[in-house]
Protein backbone atom coordinates (compact mmCIF):
# COMPACT_ATOMS: atom_id res chain seq x y z
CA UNK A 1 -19.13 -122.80 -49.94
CA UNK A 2 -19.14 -119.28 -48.62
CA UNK A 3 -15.24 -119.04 -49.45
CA UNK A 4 -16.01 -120.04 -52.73
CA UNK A 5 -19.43 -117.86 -53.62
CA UNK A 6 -17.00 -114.56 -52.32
CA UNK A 7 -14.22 -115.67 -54.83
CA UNK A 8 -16.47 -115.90 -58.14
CA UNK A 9 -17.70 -112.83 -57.14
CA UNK A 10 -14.63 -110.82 -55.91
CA UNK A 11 -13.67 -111.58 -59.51
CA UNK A 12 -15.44 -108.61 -60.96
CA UNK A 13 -14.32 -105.70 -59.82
CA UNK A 14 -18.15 -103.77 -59.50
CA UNK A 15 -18.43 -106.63 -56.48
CA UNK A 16 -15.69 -105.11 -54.28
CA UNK A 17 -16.98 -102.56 -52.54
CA UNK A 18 -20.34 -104.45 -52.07
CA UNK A 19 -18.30 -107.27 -50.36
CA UNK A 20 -16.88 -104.85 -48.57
CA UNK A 21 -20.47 -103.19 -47.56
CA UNK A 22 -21.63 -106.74 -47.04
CA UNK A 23 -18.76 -107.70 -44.54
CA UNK A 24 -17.02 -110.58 -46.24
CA UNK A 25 -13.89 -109.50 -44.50
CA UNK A 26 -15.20 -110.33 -41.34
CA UNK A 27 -16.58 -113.92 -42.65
CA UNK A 28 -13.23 -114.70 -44.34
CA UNK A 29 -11.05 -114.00 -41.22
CA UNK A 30 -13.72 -115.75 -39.06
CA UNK A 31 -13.02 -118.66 -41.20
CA UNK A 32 -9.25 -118.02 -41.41
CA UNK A 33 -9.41 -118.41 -38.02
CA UNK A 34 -11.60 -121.53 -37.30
CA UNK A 35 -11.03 -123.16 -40.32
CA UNK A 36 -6.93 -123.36 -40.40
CA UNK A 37 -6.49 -126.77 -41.98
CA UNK A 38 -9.52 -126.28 -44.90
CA UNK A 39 -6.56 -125.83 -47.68
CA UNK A 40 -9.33 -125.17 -50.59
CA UNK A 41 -11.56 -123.21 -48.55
CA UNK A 42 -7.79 -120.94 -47.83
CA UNK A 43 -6.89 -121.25 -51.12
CA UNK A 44 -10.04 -119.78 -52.64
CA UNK A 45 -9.97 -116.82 -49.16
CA UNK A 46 -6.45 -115.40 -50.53
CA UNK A 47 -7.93 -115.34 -54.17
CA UNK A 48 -10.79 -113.10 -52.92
CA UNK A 49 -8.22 -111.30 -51.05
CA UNK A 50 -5.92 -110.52 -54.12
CA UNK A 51 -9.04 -109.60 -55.75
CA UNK A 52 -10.23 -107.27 -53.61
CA UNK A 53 -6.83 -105.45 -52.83
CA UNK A 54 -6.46 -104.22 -56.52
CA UNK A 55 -8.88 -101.67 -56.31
CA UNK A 56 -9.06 -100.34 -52.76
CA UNK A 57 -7.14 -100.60 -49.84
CA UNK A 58 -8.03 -103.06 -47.32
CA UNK A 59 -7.50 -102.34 -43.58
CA UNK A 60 -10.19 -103.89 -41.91
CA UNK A 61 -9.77 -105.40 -38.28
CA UNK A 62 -8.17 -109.50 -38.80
CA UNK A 63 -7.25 -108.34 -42.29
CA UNK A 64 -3.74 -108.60 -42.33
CA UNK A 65 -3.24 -111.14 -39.98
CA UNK A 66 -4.85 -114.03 -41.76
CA UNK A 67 -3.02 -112.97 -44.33
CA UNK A 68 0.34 -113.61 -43.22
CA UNK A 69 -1.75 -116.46 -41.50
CA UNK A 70 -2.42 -117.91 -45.23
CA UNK A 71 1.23 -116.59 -47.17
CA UNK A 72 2.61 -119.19 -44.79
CA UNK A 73 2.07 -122.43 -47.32
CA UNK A 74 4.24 -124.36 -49.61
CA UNK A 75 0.98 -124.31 -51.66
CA UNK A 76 2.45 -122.40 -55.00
CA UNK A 77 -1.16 -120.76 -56.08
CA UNK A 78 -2.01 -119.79 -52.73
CA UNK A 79 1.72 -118.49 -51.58
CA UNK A 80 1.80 -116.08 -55.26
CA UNK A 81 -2.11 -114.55 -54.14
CA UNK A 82 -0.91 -113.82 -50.70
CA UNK A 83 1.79 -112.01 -52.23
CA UNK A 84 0.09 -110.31 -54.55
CA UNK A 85 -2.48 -109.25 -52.13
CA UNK A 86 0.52 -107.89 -49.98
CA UNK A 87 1.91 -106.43 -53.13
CA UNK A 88 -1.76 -104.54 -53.95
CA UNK A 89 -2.26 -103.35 -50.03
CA UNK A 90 1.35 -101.61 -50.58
CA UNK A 91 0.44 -99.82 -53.66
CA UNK A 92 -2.64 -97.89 -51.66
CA UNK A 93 -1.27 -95.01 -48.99
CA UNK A 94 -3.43 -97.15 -46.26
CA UNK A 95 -2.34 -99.95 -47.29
CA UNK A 96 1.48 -99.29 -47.17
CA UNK A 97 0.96 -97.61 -43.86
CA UNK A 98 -0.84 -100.72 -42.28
CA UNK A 99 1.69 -102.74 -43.55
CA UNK A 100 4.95 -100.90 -42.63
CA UNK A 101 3.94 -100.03 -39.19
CA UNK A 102 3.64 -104.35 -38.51
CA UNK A 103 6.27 -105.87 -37.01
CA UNK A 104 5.73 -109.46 -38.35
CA UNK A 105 5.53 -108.36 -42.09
CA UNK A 106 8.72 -108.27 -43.50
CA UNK A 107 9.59 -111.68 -41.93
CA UNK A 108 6.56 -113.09 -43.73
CA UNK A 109 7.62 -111.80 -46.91
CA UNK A 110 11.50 -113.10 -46.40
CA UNK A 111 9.90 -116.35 -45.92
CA UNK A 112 7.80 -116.37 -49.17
CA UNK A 113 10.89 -114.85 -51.15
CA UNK A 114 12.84 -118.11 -49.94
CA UNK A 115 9.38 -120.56 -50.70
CA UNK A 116 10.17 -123.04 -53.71
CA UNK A 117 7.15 -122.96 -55.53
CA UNK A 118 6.63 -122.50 -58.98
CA UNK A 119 5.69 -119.60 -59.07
CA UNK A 120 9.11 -118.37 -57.17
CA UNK A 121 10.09 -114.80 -59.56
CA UNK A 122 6.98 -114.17 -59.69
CA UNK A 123 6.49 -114.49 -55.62
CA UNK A 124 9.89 -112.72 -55.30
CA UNK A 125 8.45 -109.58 -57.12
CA UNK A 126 5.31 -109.03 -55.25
CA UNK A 127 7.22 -109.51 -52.07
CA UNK A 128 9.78 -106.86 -53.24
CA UNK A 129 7.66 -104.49 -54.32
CA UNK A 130 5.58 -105.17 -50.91
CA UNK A 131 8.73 -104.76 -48.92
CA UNK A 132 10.24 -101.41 -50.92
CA UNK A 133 6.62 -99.48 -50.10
CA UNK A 134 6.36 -100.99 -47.03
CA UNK A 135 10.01 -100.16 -45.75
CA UNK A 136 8.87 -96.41 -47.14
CA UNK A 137 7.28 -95.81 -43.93
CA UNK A 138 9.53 -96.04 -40.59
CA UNK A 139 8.90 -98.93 -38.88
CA UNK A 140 9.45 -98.22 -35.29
CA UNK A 141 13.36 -98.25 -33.93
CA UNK A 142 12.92 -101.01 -31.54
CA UNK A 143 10.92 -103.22 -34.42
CA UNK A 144 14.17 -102.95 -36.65
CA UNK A 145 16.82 -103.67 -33.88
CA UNK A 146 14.31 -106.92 -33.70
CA UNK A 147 14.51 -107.68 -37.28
CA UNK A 148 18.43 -107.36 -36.31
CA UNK A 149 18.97 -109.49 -33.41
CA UNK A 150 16.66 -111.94 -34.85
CA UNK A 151 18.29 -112.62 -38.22
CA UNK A 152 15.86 -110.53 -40.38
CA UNK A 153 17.63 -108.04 -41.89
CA UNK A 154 21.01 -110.71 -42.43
CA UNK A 155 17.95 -112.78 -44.25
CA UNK A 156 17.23 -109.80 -46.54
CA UNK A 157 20.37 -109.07 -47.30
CA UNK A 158 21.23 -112.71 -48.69
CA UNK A 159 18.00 -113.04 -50.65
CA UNK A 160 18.73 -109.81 -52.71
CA UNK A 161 22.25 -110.61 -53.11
CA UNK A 162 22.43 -114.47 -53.80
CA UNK A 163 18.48 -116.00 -53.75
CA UNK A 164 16.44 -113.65 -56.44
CA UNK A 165 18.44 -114.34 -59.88
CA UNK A 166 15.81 -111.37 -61.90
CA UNK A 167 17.59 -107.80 -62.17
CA UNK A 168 14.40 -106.10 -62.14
CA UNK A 169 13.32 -107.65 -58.76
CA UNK A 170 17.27 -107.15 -57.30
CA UNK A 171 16.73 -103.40 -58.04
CA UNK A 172 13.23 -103.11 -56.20
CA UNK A 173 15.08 -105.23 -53.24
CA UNK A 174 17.57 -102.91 -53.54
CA UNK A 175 15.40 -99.94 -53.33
CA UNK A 176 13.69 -101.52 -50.09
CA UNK A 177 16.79 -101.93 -48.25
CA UNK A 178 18.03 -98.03 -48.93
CA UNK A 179 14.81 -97.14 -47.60
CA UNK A 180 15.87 -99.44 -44.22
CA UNK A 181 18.93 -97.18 -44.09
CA UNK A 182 17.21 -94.07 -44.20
CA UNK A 183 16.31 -94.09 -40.69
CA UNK A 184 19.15 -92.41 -38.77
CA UNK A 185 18.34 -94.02 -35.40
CA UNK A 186 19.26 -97.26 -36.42
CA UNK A 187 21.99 -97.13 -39.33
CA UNK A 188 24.30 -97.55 -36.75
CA UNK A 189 23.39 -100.74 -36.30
CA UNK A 190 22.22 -101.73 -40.00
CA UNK A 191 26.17 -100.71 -40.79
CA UNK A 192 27.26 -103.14 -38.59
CA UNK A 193 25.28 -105.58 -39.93
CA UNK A 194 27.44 -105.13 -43.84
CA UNK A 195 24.32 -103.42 -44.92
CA UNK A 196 26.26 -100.61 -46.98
CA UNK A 197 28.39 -103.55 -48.02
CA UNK A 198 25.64 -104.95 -49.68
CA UNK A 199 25.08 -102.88 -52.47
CA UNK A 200 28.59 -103.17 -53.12
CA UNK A 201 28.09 -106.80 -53.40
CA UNK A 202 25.60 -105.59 -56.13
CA UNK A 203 27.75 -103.83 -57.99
CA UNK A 204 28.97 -107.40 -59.45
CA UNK A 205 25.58 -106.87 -61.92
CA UNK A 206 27.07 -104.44 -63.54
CA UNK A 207 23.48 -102.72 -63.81
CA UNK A 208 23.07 -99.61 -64.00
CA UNK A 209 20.49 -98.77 -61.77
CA UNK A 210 21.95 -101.24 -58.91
CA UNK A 211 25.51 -98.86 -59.46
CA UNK A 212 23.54 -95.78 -59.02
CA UNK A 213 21.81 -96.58 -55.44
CA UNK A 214 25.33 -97.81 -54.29
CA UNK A 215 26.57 -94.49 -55.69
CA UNK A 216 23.88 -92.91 -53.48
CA UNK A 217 24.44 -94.58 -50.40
CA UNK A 218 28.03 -94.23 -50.49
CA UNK A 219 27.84 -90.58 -51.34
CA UNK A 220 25.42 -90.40 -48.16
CA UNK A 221 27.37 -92.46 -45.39
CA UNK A 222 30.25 -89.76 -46.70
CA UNK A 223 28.09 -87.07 -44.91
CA UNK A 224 28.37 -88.72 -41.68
CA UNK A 225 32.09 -90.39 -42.48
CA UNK A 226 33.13 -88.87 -38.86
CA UNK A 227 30.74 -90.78 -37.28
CA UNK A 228 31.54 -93.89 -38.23
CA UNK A 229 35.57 -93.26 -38.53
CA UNK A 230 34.65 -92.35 -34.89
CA UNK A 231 33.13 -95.60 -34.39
CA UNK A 232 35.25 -97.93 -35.77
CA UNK A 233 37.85 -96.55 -33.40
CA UNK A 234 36.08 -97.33 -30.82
């Protein structure tokens, strides 16, 4: 009942901030946490979430856990508020930076963007946009040789390439994996995973914006080409 009184009232946008005030965070992760099998009483918790996260960022302690805790569903209405939530958190400077400084992010939203609900594009697209912010502030080095070894970034790579069919959500995909290259520390080892290749892969759109980022990251591994000539010697 409490789940559902916070929803109808998250709905207006006046409410959020008073919610906030009032601590309905803290209730909704408390019953997140106890209450893991209520579907409904979840279902209605990432509504109020989505709501909230349009108009302010959200960074409160439990926060972002229970909501990777809920994305993980095969429920379609609950998997596309979870995403959008993700996808409103990014949009706030907070927001991104609580988001791109977690480790167990980015596999949640590789796992929505291969969900098969309904509501797939439009899951895709919040989870793109979530990961292009998100990816716009450096994770830490030994978070992304993680997302390596454990199949992560491989996981990305198909979904942009082969899973998501829109153009518009390829080219925010796109976008989030040139901002995984931009770290220097670690494009060693995102090259070796066909990273660059990628965007070449891309190319096969024949869009424009997809040829100009593999322009761009072609034109910038030529900066370092001794490096990796170097390398591949090796």
């Amino acid at each position: 009942l409490a789940a559902l009184i916070i929803q109808r009232l998250s709905c207006y946008e006046e409410n959020s901030t008073k919610l906030l005030d009032m601590g309905a965070i803290s209730l909704m992760v408390s019953i997140v946490n106890n209450w893991p099998k209520a579907k409904l009483t979840l279902a209605c918790i990432a509504s109020s979430y989505n709501n909230m996260c349009q108009t302010k960022a959200i960074t409160e302690v439990g926060f972002l856990d229970t909501l990777i805790s809920l994305s993980d569903s095969l429920e379609n209405e609950r998997v596309l508020w979870s995403a959008s939530a993700f996808s409103c958190a990014s949009c706030f400077p907070r927001g991104r930076t609580m988001l791109g400084h977690s480790r167990w992010v980015i596999p949640c939203l590789s796992t929505m963007m291969r969900s098969g609900c309904t509501d797939a594009e439009k899951i895709q697209k919040h989870c793109a946009i979530t990961l292009c912010n998100s990816l716009s502030v450096h994770l830490k080095k030994r978070d992304v040789l993680a997302m390596i070894d454990e199949g992560t970034v491989q996981d990305l790579i198909v979904i942009t390439v082969l899973r998501v069919n829109d153009i518009a959500t390829k080219q925010v995909l796109a976008k989030a994996l040139f901002n995984l290259l931009a770290r220097a520390d670690t494009r060693p080892e995102l090259t070796e995973q066909d990273l660059p290749y990628s965007f070449i892969r891309l190319t096969k759109m024949d869009d424009r914006e997809l040829n100009m980022l593999c322009v761009r990251v072609l034109l910038n591994y030529s900066a370092e080409v001794e490096t990796y000539v170097k390398s591949s010697r090796k």
